[in-house]
C-alpha atoms as a PDB file:
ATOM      1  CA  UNK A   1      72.168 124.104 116.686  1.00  0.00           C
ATOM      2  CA  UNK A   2      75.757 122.926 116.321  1.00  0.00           C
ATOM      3  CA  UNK A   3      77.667 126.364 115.967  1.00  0.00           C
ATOM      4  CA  UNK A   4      78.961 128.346 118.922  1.00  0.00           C
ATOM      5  CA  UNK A   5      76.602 131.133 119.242  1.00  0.00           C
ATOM      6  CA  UNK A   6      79.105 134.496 120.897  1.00  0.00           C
ATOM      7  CA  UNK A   7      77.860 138.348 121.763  1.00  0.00           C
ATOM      8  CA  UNK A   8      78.408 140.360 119.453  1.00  0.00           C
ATOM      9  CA  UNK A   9      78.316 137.977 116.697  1.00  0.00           C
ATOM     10  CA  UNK A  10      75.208 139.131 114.081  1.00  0.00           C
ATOM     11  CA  UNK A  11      73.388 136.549 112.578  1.00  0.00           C
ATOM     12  CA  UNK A  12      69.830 136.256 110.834  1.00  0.00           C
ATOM     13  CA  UNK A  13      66.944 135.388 112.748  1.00  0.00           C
ATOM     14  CA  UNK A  14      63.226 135.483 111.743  1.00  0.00           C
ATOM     15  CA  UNK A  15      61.404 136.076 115.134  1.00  0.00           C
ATOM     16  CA  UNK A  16      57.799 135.664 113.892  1.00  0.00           C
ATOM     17  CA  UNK A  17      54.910 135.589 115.322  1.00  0.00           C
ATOM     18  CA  UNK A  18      55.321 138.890 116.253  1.00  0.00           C
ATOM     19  CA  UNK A  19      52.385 141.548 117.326  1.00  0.00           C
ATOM     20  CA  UNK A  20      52.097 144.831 116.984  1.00  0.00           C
ATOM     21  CA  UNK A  21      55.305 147.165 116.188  1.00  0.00           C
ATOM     22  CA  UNK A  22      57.668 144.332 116.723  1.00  0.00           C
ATOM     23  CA  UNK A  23      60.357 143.964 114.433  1.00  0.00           C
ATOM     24  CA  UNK A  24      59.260 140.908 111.898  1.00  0.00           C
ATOM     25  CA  UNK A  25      60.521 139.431 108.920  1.00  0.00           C
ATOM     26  CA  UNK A  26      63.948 137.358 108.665  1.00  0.00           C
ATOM     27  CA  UNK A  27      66.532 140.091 108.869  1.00  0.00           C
ATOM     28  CA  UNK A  28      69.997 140.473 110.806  1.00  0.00           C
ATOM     29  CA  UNK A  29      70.192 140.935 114.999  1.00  0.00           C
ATOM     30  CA  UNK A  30      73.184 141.606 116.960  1.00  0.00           C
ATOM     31  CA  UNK A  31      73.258 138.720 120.183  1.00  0.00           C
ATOM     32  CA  UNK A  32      73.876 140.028 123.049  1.00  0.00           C
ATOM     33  CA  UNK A  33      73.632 137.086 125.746  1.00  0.00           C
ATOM     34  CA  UNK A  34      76.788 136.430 127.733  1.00  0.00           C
ATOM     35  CA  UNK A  35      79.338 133.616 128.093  1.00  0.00           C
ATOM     36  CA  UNK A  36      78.423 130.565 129.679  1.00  0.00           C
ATOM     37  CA  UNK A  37      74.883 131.570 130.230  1.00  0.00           C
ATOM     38  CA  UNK A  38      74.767 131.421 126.035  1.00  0.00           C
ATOM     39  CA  UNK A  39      76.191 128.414 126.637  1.00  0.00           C
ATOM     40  CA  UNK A  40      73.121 126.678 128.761  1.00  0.00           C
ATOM     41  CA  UNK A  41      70.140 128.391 127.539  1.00  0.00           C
ATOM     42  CA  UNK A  42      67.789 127.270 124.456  1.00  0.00           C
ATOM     43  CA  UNK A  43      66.953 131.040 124.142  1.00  0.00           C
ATOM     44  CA  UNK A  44      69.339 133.794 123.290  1.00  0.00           C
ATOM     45  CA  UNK A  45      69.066 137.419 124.114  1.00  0.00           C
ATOM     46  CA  UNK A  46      69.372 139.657 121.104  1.00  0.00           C
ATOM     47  CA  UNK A  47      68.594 143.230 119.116  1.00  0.00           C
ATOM     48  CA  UNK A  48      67.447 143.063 115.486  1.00  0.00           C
ATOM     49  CA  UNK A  49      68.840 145.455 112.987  1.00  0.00           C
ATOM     50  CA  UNK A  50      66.878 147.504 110.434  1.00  0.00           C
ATOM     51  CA  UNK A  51      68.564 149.268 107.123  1.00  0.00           C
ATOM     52  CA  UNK A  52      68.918 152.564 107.412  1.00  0.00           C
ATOM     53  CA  UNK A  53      66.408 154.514 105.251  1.00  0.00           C
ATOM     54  CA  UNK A  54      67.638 158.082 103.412  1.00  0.00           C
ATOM     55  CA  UNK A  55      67.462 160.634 105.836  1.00  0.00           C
ATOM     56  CA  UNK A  56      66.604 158.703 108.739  1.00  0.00           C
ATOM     57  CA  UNK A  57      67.897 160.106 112.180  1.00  0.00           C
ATOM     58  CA  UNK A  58      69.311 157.824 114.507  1.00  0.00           C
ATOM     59  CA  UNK A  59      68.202 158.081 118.381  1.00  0.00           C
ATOM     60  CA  UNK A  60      69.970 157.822 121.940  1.00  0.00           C
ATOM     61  CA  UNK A  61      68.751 154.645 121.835  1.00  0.00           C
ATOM     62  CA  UNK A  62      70.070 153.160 118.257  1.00  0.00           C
ATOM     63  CA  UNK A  63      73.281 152.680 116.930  1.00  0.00           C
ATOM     64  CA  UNK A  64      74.143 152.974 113.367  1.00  0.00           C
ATOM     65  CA  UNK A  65      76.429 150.326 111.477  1.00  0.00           C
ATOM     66  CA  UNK A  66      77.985 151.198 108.612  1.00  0.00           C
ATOM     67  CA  UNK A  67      77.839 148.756 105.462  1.00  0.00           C
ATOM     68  CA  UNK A  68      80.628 146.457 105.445  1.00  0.00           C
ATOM     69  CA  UNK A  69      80.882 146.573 109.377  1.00  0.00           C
ATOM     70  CA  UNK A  70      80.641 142.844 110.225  1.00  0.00           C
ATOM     71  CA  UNK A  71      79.807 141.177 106.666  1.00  0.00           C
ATOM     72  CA  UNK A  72      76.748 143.633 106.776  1.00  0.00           C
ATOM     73  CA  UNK A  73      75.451 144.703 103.282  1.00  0.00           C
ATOM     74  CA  UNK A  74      73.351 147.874 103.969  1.00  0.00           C
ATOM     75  CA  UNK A  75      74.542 150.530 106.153  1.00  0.00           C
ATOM     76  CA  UNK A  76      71.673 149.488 109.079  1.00  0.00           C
ATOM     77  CA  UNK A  77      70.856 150.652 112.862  1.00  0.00           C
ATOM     78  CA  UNK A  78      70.469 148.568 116.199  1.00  0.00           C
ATOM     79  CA  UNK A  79      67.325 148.758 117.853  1.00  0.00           C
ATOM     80  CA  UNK A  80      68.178 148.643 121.081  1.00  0.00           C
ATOM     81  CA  UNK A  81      64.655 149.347 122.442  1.00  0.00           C
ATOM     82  CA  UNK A  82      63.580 146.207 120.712  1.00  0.00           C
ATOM     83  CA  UNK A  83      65.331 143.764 122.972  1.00  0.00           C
ATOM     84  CA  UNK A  84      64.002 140.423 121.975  1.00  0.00           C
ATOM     85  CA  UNK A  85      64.323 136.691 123.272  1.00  0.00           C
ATOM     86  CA  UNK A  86      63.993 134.327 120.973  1.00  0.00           C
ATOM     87  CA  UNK A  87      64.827 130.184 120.906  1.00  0.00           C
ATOM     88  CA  UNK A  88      68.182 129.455 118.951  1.00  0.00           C
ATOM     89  CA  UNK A  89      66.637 127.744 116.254  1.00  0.00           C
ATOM     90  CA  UNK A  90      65.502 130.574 114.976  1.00  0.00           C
ATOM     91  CA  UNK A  91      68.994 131.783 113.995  1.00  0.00           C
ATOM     92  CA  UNK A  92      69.742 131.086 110.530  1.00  0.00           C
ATOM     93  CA  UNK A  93      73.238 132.754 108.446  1.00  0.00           C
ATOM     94  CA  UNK A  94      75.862 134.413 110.736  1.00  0.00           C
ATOM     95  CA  UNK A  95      77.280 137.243 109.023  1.00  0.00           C
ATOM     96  CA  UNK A  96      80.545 137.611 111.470  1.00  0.00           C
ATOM     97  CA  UNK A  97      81.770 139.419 114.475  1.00  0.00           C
ATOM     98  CA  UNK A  98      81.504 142.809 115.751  1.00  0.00           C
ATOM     99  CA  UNK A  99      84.923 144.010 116.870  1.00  0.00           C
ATOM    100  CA  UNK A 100      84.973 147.836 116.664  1.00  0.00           C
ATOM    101  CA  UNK A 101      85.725 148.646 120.647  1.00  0.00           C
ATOM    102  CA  UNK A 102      83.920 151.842 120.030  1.00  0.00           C
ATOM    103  CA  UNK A 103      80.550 150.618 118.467  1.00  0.00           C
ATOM    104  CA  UNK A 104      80.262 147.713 120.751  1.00  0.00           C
ATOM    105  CA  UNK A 105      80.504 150.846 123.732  1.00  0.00           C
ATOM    106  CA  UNK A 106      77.814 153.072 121.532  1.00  0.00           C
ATOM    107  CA  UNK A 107      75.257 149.712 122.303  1.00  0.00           C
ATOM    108  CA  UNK A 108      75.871 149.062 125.232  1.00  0.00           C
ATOM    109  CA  UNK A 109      75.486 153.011 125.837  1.00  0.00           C
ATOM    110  CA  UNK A 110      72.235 153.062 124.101  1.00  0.00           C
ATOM    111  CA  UNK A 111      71.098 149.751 126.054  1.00  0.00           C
ATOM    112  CA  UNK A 112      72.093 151.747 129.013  1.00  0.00           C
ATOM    113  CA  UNK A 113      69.359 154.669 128.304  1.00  0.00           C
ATOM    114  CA  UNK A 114      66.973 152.116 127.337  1.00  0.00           C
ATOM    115  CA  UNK A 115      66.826 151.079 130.254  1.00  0.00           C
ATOM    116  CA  UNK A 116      66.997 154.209 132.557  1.00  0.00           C
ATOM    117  CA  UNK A 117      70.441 152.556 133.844  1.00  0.00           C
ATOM    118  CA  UNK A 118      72.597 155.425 133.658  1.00  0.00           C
END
């Protein structure tokens, strides 16, 4: 893959096979590997995205992004419990850059209970 690949940057990805209650299906996913690590490795760290269905509730460990936010269509939520790894040539459109300060903090927050690191 020839295009510089940054966190925070959402993309598509399709990470089949997947088993069980992964997250399947080509759909958008938020990277979240670092620097010069991103830089090195064939694989890239990342969370998919799901649209938000009417009514849903979001929990301490999603985020929701609004529609618009980042070149995103549907108003959709960041699984962060669904942490994936996945090689890079499974990335296919990027949609753009997440800037928002505050909603880049509300992920890494909710990556943060994920993983018991308070």
């Amino acid at each position: 893959m020839n295009n510089k690949i940054l966190k925070w940057e959402i993309w598509t990805a399709n990470p089949e096979p997947v088993v069980g209650s992964e997250q399947g299906k080509t759909r958008p996913v938020l990277i979240i590997i670092e620097g010069y690590t991103n830089d090195v490795l064939n694989v890239i760290n990342l969370l998919p995205l799901t649209t938000r269905k009417n009514n849903r509730s979001i929990y301490p460990n999603e985020v929701l992004i609004h529609a618009g936010t980042s070149g995103l269509i549907n108003e959709s939520i960041v699984l962060c419990y669904q942490i994936r790894t996945i090689d890079k040539r499974k990335l296919g459109k990027r949609y753009g850059l997440l800037q928002d300060e505050s909603l880049k903090e509300e992920i890494i927050e909710a990556l943060k209970f994920q993983l018991g690191i308070m």
